[in-house]
C-alpha atoms as a PDB file:
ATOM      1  CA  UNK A   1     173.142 134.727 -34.687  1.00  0.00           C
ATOM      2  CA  UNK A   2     173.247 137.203 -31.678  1.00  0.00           C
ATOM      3  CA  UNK A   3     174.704 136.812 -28.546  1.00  0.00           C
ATOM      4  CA  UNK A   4     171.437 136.598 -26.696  1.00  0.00           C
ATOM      5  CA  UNK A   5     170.996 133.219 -28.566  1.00  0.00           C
ATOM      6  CA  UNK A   6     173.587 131.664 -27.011  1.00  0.00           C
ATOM      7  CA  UNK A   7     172.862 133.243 -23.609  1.00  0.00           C
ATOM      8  CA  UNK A   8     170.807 130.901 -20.579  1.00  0.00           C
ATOM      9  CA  UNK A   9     169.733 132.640 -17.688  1.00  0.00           C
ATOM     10  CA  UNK A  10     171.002 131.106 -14.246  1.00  0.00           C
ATOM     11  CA  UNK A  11     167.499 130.466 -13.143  1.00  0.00           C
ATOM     12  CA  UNK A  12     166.960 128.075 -16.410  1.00  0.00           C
ATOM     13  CA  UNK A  13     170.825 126.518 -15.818  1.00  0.00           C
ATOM     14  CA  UNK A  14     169.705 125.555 -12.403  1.00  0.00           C
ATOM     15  CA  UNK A  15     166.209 123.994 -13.730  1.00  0.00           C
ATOM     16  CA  UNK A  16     168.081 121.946 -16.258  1.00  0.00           C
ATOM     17  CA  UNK A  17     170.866 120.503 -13.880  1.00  0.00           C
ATOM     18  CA  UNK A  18     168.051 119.553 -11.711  1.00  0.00           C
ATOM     19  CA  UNK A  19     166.152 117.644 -14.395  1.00  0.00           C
ATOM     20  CA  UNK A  20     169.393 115.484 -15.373  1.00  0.00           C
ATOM     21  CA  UNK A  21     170.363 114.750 -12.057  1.00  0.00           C
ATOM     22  CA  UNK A  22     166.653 113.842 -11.415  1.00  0.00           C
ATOM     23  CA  UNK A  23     167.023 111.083 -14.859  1.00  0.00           C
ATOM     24  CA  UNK A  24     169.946 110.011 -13.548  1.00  0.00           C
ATOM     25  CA  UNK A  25     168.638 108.627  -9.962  1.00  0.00           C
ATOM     26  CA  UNK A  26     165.442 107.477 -11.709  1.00  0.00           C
ATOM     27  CA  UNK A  27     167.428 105.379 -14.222  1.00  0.00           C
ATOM     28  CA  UNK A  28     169.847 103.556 -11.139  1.00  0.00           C
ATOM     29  CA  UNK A  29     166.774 102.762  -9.496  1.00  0.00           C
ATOM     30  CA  UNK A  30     164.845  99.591  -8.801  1.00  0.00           C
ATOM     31  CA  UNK A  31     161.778  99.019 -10.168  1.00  0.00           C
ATOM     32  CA  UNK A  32     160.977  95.622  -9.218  1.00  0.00           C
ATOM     33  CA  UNK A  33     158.700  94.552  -5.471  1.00  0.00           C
ATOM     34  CA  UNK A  34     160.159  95.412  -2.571  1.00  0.00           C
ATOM     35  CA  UNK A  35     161.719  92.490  -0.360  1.00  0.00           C
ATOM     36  CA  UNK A  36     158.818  91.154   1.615  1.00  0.00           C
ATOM     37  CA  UNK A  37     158.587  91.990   5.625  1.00  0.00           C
ATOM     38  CA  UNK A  38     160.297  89.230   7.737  1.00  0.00           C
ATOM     39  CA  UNK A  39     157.379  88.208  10.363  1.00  0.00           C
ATOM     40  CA  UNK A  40     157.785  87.653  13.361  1.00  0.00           C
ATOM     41  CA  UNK A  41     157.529  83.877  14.882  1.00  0.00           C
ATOM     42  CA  UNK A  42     154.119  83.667  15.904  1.00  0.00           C
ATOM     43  CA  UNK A  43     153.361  84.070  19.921  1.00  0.00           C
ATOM     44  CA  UNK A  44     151.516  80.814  20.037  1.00  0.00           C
ATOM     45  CA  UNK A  45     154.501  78.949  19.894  1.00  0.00           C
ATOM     46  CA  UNK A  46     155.613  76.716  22.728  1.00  0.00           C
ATOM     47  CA  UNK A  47     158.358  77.538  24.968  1.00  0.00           C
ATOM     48  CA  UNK A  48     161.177  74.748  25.242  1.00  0.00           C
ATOM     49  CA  UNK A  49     161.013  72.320  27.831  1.00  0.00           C
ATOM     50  CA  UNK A  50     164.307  72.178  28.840  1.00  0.00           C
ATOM     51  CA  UNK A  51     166.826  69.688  28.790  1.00  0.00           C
ATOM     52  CA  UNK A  52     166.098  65.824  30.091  1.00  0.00           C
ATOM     53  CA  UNK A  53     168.280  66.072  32.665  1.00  0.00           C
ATOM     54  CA  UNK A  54     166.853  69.122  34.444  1.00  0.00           C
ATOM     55  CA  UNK A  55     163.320  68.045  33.989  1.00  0.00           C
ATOM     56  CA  UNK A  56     163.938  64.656  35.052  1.00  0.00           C
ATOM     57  CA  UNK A  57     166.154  65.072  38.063  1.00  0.00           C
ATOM     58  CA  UNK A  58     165.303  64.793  41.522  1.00  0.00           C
ATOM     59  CA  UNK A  59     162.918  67.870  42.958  1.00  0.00           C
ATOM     60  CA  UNK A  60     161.748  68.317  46.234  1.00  0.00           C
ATOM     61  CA  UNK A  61     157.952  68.423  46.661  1.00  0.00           C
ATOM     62  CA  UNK A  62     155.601  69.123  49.650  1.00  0.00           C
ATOM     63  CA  UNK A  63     158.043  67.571  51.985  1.00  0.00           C
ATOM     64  CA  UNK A  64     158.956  64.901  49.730  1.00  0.00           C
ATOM     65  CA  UNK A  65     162.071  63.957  47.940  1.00  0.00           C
ATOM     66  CA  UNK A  66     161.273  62.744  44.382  1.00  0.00           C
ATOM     67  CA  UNK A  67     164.740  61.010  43.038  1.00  0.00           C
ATOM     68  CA  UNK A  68     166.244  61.190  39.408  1.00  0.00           C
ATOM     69  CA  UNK A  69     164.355  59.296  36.791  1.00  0.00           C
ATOM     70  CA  UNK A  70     167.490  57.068  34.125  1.00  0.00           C
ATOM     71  CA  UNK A  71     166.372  58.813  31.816  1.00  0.00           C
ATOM     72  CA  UNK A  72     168.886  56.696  29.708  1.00  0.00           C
ATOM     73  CA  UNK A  73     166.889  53.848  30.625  1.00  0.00           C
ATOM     74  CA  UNK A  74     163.448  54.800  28.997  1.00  0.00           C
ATOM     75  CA  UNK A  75     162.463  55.008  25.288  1.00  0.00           C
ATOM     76  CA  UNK A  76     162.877  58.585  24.486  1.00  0.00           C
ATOM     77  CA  UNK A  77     159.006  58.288  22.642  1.00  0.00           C
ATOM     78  CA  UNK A  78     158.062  58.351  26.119  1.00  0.00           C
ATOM     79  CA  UNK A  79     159.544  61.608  28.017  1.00  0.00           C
ATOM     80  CA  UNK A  80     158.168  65.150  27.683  1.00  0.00           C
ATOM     81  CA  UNK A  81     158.339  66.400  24.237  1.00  0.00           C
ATOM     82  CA  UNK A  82     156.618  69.337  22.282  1.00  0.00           C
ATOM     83  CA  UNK A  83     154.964  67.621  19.154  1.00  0.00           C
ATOM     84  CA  UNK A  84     152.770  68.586  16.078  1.00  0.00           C
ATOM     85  CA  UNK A  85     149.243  68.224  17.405  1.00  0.00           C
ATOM     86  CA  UNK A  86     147.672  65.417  16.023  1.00  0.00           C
ATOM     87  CA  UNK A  87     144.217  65.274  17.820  1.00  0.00           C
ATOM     88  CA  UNK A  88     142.688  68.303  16.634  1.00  0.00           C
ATOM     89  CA  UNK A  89     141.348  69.054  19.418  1.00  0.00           C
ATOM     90  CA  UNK A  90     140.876  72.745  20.856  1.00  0.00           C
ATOM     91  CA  UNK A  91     143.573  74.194  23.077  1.00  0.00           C
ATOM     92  CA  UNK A  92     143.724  73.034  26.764  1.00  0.00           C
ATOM     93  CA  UNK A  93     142.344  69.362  25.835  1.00  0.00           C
ATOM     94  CA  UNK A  94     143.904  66.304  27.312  1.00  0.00           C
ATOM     95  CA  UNK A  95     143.796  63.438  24.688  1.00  0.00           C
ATOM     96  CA  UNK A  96     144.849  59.961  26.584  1.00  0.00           C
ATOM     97  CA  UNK A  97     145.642  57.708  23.272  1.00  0.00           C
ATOM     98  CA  UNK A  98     145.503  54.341  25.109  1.00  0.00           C
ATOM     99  CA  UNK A  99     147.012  51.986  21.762  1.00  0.00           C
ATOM    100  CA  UNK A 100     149.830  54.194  22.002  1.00  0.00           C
ATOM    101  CA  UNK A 101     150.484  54.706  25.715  1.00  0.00           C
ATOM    102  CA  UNK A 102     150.832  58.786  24.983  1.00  0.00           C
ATOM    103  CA  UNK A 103     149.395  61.608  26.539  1.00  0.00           C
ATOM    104  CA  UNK A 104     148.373  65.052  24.481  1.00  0.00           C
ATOM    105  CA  UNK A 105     147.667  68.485  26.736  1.00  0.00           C
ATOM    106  CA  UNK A 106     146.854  70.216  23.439  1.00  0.00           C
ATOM    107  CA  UNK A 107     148.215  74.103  22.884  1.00  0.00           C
ATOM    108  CA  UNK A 108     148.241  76.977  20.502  1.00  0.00           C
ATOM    109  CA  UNK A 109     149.637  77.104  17.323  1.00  0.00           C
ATOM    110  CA  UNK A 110     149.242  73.636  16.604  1.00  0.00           C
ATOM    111  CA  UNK A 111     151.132  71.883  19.119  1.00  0.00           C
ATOM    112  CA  UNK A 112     150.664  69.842  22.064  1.00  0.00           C
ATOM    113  CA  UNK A 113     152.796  68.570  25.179  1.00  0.00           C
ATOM    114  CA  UNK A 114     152.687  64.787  24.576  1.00  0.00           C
ATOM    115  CA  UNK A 115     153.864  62.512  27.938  1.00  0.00           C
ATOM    116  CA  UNK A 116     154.483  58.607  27.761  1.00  0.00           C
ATOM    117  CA  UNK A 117     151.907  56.777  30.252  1.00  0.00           C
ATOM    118  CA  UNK A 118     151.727  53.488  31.564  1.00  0.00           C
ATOM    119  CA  UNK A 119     148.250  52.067  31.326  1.00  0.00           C
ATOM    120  CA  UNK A 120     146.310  49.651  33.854  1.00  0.00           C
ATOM    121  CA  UNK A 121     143.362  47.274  32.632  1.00  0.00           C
ATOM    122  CA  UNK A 122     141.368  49.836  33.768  1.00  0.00           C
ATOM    123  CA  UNK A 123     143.114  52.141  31.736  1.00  0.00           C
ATOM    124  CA  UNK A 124     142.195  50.066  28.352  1.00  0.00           C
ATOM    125  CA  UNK A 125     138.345  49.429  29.941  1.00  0.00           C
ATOM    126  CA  UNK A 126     137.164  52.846  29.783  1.00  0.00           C
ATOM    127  CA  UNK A 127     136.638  55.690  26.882  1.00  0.00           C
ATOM    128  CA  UNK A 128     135.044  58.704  25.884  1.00  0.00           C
ATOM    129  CA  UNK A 129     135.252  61.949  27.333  1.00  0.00           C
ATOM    130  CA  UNK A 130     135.164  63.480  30.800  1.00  0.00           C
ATOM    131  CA  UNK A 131     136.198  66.601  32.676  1.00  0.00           C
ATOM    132  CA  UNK A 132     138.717  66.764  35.388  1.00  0.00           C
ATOM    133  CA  UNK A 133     136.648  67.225  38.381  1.00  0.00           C
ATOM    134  CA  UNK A 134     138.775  67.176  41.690  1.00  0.00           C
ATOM    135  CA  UNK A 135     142.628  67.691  41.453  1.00  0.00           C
ATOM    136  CA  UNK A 136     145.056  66.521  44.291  1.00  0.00           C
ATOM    137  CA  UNK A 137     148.590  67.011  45.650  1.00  0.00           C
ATOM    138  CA  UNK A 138     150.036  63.863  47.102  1.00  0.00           C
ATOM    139  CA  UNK A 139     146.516  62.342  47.468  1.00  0.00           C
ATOM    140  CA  UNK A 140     145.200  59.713  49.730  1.00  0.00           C
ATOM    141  CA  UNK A 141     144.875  56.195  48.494  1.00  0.00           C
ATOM    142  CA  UNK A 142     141.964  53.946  49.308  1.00  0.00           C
ATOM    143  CA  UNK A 143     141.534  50.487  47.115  1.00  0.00           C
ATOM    144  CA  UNK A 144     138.420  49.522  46.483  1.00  0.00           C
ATOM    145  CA  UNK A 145     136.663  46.829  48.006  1.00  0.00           C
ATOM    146  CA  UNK A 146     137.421  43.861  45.235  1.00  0.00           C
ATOM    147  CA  UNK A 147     141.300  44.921  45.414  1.00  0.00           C
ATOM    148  CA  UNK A 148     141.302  44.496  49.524  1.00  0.00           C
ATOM    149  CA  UNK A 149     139.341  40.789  49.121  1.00  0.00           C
ATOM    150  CA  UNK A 150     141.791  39.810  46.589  1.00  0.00           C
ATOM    151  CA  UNK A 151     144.798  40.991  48.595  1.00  0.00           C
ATOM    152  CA  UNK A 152     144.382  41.425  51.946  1.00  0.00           C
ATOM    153  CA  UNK A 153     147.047  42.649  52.886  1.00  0.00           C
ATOM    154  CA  UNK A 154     145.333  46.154  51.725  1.00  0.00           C
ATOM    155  CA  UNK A 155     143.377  45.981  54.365  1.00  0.00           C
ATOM    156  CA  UNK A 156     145.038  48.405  56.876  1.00  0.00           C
ATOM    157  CA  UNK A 157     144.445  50.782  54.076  1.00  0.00           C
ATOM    158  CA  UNK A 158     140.428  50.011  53.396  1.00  0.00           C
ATOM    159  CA  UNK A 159     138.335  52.837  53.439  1.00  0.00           C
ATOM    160  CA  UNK A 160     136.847  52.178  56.835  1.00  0.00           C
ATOM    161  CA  UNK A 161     140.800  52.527  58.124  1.00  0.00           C
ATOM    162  CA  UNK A 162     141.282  55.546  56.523  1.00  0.00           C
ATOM    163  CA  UNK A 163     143.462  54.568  53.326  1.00  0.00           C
ATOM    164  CA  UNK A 164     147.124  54.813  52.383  1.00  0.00           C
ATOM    165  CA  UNK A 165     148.328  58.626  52.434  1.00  0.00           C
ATOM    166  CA  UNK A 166     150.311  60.247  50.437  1.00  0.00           C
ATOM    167  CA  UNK A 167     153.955  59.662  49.656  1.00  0.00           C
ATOM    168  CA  UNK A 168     156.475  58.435  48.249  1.00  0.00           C
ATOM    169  CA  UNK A 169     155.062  54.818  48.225  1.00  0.00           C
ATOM    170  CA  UNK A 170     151.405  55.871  46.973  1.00  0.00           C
ATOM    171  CA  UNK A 171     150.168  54.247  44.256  1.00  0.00           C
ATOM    172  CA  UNK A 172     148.931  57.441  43.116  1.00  0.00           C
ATOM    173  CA  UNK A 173     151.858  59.038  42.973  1.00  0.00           C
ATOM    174  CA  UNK A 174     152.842  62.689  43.472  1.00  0.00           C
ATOM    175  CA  UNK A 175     149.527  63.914  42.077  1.00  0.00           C
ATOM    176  CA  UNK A 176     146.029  62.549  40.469  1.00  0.00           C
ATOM    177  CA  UNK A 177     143.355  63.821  38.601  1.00  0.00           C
ATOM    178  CA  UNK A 178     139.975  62.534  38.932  1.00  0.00           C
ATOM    179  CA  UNK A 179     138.013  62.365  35.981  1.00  0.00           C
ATOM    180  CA  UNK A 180     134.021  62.737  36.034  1.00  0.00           C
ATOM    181  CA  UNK A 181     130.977  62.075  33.578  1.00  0.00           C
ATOM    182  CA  UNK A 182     128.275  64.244  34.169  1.00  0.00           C
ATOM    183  CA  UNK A 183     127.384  63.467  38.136  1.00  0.00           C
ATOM    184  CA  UNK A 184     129.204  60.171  38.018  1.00  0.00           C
ATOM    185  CA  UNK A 185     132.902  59.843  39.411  1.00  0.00           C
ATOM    186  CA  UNK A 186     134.535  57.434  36.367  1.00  0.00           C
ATOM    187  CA  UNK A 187     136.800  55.950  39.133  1.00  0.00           C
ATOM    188  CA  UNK A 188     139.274  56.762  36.064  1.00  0.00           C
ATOM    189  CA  UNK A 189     142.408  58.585  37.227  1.00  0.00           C
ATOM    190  CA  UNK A 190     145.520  60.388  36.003  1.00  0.00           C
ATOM    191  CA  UNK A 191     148.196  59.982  37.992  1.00  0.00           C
ATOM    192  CA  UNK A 192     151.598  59.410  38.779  1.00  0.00           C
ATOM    193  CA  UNK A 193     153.638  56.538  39.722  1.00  0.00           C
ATOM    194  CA  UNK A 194     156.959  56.026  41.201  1.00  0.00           C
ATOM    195  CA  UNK A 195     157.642  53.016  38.659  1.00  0.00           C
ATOM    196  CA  UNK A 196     159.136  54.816  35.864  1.00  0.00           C
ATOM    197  CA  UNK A 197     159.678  51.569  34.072  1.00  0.00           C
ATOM    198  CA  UNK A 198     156.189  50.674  33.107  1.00  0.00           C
ATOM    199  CA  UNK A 199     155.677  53.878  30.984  1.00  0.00           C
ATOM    200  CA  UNK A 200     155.018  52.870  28.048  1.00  0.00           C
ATOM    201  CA  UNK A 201     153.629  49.786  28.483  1.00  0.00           C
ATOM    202  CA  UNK A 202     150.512  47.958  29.801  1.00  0.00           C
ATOM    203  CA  UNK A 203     150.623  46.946  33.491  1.00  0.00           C
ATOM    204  CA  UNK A 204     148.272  45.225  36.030  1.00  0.00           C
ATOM    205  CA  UNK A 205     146.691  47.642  37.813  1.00  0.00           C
ATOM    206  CA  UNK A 206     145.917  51.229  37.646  1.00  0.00           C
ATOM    207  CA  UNK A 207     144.630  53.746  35.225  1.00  0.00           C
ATOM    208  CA  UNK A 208     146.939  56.374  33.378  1.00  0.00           C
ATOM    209  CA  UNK A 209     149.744  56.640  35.230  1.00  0.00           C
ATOM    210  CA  UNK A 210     152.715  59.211  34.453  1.00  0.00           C
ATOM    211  CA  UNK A 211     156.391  59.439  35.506  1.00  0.00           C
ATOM    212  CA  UNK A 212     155.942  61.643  38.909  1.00  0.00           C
ATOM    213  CA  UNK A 213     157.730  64.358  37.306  1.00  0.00           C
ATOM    214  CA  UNK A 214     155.503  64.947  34.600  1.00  0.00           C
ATOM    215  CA  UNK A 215     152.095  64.759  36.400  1.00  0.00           C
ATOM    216  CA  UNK A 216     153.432  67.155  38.828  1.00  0.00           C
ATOM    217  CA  UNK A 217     154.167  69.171  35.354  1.00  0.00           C
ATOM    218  CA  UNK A 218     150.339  68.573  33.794  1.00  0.00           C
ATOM    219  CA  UNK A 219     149.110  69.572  37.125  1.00  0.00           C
ATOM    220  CA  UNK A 220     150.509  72.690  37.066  1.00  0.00           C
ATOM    221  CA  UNK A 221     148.839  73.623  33.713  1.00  0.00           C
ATOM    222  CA  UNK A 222     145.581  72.099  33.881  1.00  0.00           C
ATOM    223  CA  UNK A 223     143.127  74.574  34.902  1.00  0.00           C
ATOM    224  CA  UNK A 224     139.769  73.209  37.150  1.00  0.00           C
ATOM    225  CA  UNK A 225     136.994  71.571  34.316  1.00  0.00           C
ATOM    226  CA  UNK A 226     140.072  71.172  31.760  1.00  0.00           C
ATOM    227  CA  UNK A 227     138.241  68.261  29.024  1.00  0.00           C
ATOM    228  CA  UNK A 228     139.362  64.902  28.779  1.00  0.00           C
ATOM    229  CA  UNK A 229     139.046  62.579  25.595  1.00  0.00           C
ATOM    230  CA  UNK A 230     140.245  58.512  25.865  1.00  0.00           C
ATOM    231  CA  UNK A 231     140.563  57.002  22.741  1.00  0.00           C
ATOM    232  CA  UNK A 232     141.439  53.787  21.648  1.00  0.00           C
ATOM    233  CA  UNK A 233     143.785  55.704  18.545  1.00  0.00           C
ATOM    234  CA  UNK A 234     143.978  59.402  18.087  1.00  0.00           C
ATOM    235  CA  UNK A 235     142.049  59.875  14.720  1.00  0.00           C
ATOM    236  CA  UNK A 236     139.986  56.969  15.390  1.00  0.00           C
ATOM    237  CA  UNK A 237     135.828  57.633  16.251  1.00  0.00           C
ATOM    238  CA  UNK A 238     135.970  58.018  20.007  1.00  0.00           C
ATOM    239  CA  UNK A 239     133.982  54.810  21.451  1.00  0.00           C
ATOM    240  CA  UNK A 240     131.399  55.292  23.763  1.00  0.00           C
ATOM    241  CA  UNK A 241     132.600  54.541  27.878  1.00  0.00           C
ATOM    242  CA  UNK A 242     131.424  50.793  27.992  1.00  0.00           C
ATOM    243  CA  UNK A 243     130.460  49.217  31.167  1.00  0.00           C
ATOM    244  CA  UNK A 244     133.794  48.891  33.963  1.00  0.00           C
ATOM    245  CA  UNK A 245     134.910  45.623  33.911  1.00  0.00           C
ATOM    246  CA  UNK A 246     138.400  45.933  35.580  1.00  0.00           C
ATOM    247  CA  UNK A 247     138.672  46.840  39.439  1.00  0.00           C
ATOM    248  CA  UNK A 248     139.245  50.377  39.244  1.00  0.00           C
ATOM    249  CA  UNK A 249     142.229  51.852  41.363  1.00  0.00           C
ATOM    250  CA  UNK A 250     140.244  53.414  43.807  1.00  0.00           C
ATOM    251  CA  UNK A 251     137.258  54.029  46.264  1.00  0.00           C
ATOM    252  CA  UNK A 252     135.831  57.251  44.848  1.00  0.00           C
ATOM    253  CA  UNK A 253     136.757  60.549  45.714  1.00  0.00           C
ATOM    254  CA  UNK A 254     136.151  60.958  49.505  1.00  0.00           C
ATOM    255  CA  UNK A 255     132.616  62.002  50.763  1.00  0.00           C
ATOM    256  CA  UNK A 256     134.682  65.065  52.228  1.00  0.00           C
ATOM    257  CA  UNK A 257     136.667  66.548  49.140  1.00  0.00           C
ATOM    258  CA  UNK A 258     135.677  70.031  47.981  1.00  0.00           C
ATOM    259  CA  UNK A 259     135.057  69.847  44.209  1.00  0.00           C
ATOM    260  CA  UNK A 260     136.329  71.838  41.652  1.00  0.00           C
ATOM    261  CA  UNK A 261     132.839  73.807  41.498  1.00  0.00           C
ATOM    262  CA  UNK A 262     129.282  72.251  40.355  1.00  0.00           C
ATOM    263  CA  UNK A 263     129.509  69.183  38.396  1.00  0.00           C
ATOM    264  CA  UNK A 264     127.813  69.217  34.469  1.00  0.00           C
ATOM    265  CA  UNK A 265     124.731  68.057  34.283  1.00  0.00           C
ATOM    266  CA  UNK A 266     124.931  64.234  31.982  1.00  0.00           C
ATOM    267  CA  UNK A 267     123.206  66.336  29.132  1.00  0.00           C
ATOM    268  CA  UNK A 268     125.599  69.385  28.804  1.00  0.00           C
ATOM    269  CA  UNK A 269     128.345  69.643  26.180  1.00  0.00           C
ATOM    270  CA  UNK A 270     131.915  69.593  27.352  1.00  0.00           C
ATOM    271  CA  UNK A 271     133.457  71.088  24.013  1.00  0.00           C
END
């Protein structure tokens, strides 16, 4: 056999040290998926609240001094939590579930705000839905008629004296909404109350009342027109509004308040 037999060009000893060290990474490597992507937490999802402590302690307001709420002294069903929506209603709804003294503000991603309330009898005498029509900081109170003739002591604060106004005292607390029906003012409020110990359970007068801190905190995200729905039981058929039989706690919205823009006509669709 001649030498030239045995010879290999450097060009072809270069070619075939390539190819080997090319079989040698394909054989260590992995041929199974790739890990999947982690994903990101989706934006939707609520921010914490914060700590009961610093959402319930005392704030200063409009000139007014809101103290502490004992925290330590309520059922903890009732304070500001971040919950699983269960209404299914679209973002920005307010759900009032009156058997179970809660309040939803429904949010993205499945989750809502819920609030303990303390409900009046005219609280459990009204349901169906509404929009919130006028919104007020520290608002005037003026009982209606029927509550000055049954206690007359009221009367200083009748509506031809002007009413009670705001403060600390107010039985509307540190902020209301007032709910309408088409053209029609329900005389159904949300508001809050400076007696933290009837959250979460049913009381003599008023509507939906809230501990002050936490209407002042569903004020603040409750846009003009936001949708209200009263039910008797969230996931129950929502019951038509039957006729008011309990005093409401109020004389109307006054014949001078600027509305939050045109009122819906009875016939129009709120969701």
């Amino acid at each position: 056999m001649s030498d030239a037999s045995f010879r290999i060009s450097r060009r072809g000893f270069l070619n075939l040290t390539a190819l080997g060290a090319a079989s040698a990474i394909s054989a260590c490597s992995t041929t199974g998926p790739r890990p999947a992507a982690v994903q990101p937490a989706p934006a939707s999802v609520e921010p914490p609240l914060g700590d009961y402590a610093t959402i319930y302690g005392p704030m200063s307001d409009n000139g007014f001094d809101l103290p502490a709420i004992p925290v330590n002294k309520i059922d903890h069903r009732y304070l500001r939590q971040i919950v699983p929506d269960p209404t299914g209603q679209r973002p920005g709804t307010i759900v009032v579930d009156s058997t179970n003294h809660f309040l939803y503000l429904v949010r993205e991603g499945g989750q809502a705000i819920r609030y303990g309330v303390g409900l009046g009898r005219a609280g459990f005498e009204w349901s169906g839905d509404a929009v919130v029509q006028w919104k007020q900081k520290w608002p005037k109170w003026t009982p209606p008629d029927e509550m000055v003739a049954r206690q007359p002591e009221l009367t200083e604060y009748s509506a031809k004296n002007g009413g009670m106004p705001g403060g600390l005292k107010n039985p509307l607390g540190a902020r209301a909404l007032y709910l309408f029906k088409g053209n029609q003012d329900t005389l159904y409020r949300l508001h809050g109350s400076p007696e933290w110990w009837s959250i979460g359970k049913s009381v003599s007068s008023g509507c939906v009342r809230l501990i002050n801190q936490d209407i002042i905190d569903l004020y603040d995200r409750v846009p003009n027109k936001t949708p209200v729905v009263v039910t008797a039981d969230v996931g129950q058929p929502m019951a038509d509004m039957p006729e008011r039989r309990a005093i409401p706690i109020d004389n109307g919205v006054p014949d001078d308040s600027v509305l939050l823009g045109p009122v819906p006509q009875e016939s129009d669709e709120i969701f």
